[in-house]
Protein backbone atom coordinates (compact mmCIF):
# COMPACT_ATOMS: atom_id res chain seq x y z
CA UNK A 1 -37.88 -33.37 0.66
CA UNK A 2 -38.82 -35.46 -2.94
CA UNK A 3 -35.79 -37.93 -3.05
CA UNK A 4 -33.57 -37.90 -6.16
CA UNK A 5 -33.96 -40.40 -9.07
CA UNK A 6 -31.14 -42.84 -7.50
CA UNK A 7 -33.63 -42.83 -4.59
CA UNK A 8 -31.00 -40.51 -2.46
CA UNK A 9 -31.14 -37.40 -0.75
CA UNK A 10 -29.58 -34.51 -1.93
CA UNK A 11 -26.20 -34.53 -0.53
CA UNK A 12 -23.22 -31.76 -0.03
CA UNK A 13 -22.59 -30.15 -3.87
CA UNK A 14 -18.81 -31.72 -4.38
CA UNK A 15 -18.51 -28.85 -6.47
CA UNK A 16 -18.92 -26.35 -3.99
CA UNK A 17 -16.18 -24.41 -2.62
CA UNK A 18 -15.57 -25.76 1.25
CA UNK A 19 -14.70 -28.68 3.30
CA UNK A 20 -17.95 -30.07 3.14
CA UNK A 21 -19.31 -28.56 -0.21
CA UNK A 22 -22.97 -27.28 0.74
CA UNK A 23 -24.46 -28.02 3.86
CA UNK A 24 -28.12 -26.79 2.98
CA UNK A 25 -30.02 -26.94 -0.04
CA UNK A 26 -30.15 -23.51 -2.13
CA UNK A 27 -33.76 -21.83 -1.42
CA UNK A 28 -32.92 -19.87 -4.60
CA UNK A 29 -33.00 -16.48 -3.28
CA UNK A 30 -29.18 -16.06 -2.58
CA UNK A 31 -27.35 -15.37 -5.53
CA UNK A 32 -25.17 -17.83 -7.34
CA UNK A 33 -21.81 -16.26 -7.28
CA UNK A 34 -21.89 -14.42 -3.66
CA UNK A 35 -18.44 -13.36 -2.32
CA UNK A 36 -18.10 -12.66 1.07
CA UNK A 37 -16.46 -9.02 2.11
CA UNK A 38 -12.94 -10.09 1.92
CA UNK A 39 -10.95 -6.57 1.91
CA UNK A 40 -13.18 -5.78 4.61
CA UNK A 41 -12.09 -9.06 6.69
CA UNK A 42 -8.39 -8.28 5.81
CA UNK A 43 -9.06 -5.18 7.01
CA UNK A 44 -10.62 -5.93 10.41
CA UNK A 45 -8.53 -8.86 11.17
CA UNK A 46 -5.02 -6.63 10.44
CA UNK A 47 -6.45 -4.05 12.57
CA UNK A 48 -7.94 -6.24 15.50
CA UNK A 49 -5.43 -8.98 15.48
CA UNK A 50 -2.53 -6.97 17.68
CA UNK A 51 -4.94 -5.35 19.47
CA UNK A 52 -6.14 -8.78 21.01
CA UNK A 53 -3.19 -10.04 21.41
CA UNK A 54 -1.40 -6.52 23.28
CA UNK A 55 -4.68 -6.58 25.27
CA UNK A 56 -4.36 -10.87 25.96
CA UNK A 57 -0.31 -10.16 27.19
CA UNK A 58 -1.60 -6.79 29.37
CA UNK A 59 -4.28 -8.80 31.01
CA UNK A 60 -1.89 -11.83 31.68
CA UNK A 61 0.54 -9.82 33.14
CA UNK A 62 -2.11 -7.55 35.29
CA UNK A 63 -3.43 -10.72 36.83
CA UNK A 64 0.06 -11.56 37.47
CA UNK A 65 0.83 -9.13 39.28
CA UNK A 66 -2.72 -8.53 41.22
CA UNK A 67 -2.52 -9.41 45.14
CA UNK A 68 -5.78 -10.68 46.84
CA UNK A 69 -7.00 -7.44 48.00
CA UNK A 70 -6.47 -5.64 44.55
CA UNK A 71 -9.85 -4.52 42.30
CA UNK A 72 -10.05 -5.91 39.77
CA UNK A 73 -9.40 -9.17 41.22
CA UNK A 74 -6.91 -11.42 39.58
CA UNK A 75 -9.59 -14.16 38.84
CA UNK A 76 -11.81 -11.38 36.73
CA UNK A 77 -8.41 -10.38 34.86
CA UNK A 78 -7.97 -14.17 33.97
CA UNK A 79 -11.42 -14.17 32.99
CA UNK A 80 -10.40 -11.12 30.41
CA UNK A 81 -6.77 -12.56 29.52
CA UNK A 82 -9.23 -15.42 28.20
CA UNK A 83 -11.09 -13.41 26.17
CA UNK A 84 -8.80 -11.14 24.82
CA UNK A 85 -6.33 -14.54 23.83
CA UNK A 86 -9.79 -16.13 22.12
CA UNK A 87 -10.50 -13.25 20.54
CA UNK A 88 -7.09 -13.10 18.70
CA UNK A 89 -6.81 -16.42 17.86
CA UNK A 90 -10.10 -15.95 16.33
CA UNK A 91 -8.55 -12.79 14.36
CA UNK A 92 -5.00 -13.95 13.48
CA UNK A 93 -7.13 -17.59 12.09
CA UNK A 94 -9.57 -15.24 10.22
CA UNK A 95 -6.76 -13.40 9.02
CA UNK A 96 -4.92 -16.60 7.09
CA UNK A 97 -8.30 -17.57 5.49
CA UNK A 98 -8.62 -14.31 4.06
CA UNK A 99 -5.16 -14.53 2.68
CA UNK A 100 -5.40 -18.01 1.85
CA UNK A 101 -8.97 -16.90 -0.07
CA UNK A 102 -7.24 -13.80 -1.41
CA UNK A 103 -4.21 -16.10 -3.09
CA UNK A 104 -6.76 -18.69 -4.39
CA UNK A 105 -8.83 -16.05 -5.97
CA UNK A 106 -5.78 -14.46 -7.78
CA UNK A 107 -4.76 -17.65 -9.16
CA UNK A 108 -7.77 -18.28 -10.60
CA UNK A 109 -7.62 -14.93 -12.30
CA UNK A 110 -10.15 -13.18 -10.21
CA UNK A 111 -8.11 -10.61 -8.33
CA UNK A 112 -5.84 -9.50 -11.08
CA UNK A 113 -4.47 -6.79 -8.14
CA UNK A 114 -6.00 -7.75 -4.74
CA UNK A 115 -9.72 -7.88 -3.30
CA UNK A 116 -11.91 -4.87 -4.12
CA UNK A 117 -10.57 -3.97 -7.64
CA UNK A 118 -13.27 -5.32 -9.93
């Protein structure tokens, strides 16, 4: 990697949109203004989010309720209550990006009416 004329390496781009700005240097073959599928995350996450979380409270209560002779065994519906409650805090977090991405991109006048309308 050549270093730059202040004898530095190329750091994250302040610029960039992120916590970090850019962790890896542009290979120049993804395009400069990429958008990631944000009506389709919306979407998913709305959709996926109480289904986790019905299926994380079902599984918590099953292995409850399971006695030691009982298939599935109450350790193996733990296993699953874990799961499911990772898998919908993963959802209901993705979910507040989005909308946090979603309000940021209409106040910079790029959703005029939501995701998907351009």
């Amino acid at each position: 990697m050549q270093d730059r004329p202040s004898g530095r390496r190329p750091g994250p781009d302040p610029d960039r949109e992120g916590i970090l700005g850019r962790l890896l240097p542009r290979t120049g073959t993804e395009p400069l203004t990429a958008r990631s599928a944000l009506r389709l995350r919306l979407i998913l996450s709305v959709l996926f989010a109480p289904l986790f979380v019905a299926g994380a409270v079902l599984f918590w209560i099953w292995s409850g309720r399971a006695g030691p002779q009982d298939v599935p065994s109450a350790d193996s519906l733990r296993v699953l209550a874990w799961i499911s409650t990772a898998l919908a805090v993963f959802a209901v977090l993705d979910l507040l990006v989005v909308l946090r991405r979603i309000s940021h991109a209409r106040q910079a006048g790029r959703y005029p009416d939501g995701p998907g309308t351009r």
